[in-house]
Protein backbone atom coordinates (compact mmCIF):
# COMPACT_ATOMS: atom_id res chain seq x y z
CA UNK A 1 126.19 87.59 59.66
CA UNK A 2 128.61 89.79 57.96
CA UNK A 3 131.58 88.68 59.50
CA UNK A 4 132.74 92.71 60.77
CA UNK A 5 133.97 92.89 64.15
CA UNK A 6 132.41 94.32 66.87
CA UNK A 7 133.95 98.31 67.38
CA UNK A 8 133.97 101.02 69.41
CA UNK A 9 134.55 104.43 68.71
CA UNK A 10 134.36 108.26 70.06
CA UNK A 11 132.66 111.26 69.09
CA UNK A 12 134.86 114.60 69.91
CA UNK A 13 132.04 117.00 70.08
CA UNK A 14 132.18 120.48 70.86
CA UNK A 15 129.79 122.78 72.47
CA UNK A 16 129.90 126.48 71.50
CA UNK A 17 127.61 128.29 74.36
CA UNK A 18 125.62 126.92 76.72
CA UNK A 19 122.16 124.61 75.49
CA UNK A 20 119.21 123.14 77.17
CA UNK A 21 118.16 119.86 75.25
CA UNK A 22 114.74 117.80 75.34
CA UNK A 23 116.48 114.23 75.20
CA UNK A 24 113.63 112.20 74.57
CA UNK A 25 111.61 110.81 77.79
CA UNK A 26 114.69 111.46 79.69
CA UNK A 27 113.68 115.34 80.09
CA UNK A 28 115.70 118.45 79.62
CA UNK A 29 119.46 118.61 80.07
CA UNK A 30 121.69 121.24 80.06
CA UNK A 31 125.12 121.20 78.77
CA UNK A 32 127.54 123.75 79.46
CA UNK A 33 129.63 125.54 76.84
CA UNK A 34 132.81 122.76 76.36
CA UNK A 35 134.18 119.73 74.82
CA UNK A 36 132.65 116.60 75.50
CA UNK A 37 133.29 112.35 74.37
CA UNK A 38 130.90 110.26 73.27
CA UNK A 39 131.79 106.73 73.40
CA UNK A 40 129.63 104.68 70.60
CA UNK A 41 129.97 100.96 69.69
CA UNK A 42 128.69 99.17 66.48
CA UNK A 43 127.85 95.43 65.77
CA UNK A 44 127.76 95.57 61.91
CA UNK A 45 127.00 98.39 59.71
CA UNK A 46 129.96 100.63 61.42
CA UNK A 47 130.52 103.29 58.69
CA UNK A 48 126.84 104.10 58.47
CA UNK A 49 126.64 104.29 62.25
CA UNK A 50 129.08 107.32 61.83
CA UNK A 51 127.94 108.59 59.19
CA UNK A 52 124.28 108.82 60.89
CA UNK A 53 125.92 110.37 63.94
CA UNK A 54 127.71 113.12 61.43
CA UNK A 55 124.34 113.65 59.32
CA UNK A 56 122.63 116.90 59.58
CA UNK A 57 118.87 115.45 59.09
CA UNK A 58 117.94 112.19 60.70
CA UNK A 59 115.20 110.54 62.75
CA UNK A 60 115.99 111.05 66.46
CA UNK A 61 116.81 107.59 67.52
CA UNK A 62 119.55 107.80 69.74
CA UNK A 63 119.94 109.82 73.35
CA UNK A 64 123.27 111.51 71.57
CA UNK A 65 120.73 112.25 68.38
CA UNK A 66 119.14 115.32 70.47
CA UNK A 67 122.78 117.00 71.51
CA UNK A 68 124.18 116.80 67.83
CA UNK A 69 121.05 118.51 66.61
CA UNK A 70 120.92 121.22 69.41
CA UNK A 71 121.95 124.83 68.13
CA UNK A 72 125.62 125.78 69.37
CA UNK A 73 126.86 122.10 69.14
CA UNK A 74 129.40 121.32 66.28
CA UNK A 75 133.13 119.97 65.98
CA UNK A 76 131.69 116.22 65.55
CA UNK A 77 134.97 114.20 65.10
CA UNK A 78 135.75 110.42 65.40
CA UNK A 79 138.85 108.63 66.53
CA UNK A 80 138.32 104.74 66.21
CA UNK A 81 138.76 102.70 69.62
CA UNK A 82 141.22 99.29 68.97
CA UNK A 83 140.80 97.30 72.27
């Protein structure tokens, strides 16, 4: 083990207009035009975690993978969690 703490952090994400996204087996969701948090949390590796979140071309891994890639979504900002 690395020795890095566990962290937390939050994803300020913005949605332009209104999109319908495929998450995965979930189904379709739709999200309404707005602002919306995602609260993330990272074992080891924390830098590449966000920089995954923030990357335009990635493997679809995560439920929040299939919102950040919809059309319309944008404003992906971080603010770091201390508990």
């Amino acid at each position: 083990m690395s020795g890095e703490a566990h962290r937390t952090y939050q994803l300020l994400i913005e949605v332009t207009k209104a999109v319908t996204v495929q998450v995965g087996r979930l189904g379709c969701f739709e999200f309404v035009a707005g602002n919306y948090i995602y609260t993330g949390s990272a074992l080891r590796n924390f830098e590449a975690r966000i920089q995954r979140h923030q990357s335009a071309v990635k493997k679809m891994h995560w439920h929040i993978d299939y919102l950040l890639a919809a059309p319309g979504v944008s404003g992906l900002r971080r603010n770091d969690v201390i508990a």
